[in-house]
Protein backbone atom coordinates (compact mmCIF):
# COMPACT_ATOMS: atom_id res chain seq x y z
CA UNK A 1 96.77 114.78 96.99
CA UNK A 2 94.84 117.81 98.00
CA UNK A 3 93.44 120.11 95.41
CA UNK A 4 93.38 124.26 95.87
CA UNK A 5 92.21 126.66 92.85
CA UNK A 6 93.80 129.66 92.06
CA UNK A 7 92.27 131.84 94.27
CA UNK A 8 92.79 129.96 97.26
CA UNK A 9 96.17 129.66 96.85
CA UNK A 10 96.85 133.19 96.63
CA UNK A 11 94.98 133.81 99.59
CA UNK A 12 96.79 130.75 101.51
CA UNK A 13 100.06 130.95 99.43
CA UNK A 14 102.31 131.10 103.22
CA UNK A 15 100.43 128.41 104.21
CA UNK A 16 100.99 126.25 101.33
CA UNK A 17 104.94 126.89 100.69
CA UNK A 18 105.07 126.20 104.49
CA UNK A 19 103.27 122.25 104.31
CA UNK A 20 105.16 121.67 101.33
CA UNK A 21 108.41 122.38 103.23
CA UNK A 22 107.96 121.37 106.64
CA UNK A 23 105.67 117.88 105.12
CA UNK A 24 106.56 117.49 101.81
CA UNK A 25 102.85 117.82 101.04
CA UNK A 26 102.12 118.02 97.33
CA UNK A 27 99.25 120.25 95.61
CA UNK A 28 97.22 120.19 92.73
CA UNK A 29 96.51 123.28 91.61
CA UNK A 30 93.10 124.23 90.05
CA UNK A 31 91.43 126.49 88.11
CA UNK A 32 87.65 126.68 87.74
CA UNK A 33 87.83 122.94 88.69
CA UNK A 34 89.97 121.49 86.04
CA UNK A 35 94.16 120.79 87.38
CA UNK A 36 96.47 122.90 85.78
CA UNK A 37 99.73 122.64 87.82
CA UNK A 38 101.20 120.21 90.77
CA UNK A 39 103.40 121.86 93.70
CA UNK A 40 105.78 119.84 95.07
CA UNK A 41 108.81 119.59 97.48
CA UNK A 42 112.13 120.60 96.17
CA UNK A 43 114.79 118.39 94.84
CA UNK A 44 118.14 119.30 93.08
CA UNK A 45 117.53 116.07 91.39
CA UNK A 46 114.76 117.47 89.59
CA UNK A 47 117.40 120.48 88.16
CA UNK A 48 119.45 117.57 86.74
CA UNK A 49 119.48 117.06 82.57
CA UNK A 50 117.61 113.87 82.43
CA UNK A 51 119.88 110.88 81.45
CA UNK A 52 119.94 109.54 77.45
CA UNK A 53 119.01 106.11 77.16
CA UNK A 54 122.80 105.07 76.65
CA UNK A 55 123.00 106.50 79.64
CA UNK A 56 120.68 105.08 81.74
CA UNK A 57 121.47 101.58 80.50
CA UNK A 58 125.10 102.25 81.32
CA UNK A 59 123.79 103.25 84.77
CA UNK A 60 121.64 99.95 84.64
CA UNK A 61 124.29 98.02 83.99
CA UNK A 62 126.96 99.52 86.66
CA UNK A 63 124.10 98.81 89.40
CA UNK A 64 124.17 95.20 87.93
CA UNK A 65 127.71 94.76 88.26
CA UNK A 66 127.79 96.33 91.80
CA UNK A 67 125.23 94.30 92.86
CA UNK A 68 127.14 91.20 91.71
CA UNK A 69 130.43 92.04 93.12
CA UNK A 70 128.79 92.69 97.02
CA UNK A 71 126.79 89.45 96.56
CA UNK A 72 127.59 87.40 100.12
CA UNK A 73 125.29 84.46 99.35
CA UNK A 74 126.60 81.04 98.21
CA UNK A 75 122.93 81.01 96.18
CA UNK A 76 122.40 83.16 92.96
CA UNK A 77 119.43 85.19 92.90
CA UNK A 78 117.77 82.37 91.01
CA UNK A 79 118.23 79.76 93.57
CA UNK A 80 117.16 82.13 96.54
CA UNK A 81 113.67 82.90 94.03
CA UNK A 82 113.40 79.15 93.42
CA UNK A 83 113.43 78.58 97.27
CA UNK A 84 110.86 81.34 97.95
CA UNK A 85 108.24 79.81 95.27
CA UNK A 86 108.51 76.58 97.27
C-alpha cells in the first residue's frame, strides 16, 4: 500500500480521490513518518451496523444450511476431503 504524508496529500488530494475511484487504490496516510489514517474505496457495506455475534452465527448457520440444501454430490464434504488427501 502506498504511503503519502499530510502535505502531499493536500497538494495531490485530485489525484488521490481519483486512483482510489477509478483503481480502488488504498493509502496510508502519514504524518511526519508515523501512519495516522488509511483511504480506501467506498463501500455501503462499510455504513452497515456491524452484526452481534447472535447474529453472525445465525448468518453462519443459514450459509450452512444453504450450502447443504444445493449440495449435488452423492459424497459429503468429508468423503470428497478424504479423496483429496489420498
Amino acid at each position: 500500500m502506498p504511503r503519502i504524508g499530510v502535505r502531499e496529500l493536500k497538494i495531490h488530494v485530485s489525484e488521490v480521490v481519483r486512483d482510489v475511484r477509478e483503481t480502488r487504490a488504498r493509502y496510508v496516510v502519514t504524518h511526519r513518518g508515523e501512519p495516522v489514517a488509511v483511504i480506501v474505496p467506498y463501500s455501503p457495506r462499510e455504513e452497515e451496523e456491524p452484526l452481534t455475534h447472535e447474529q453472525a452465527w445465525d448468518r453462519f448457520w443459514e450459509t450452512g444450511e444453504a450450502a447443504g440444501r444445493a449440495w449435488k454430490s452423492p459424497l459429503t464434504a468429508v468423503e470428497i476431503l478424504d479423496e483429496m488427501r489420498r
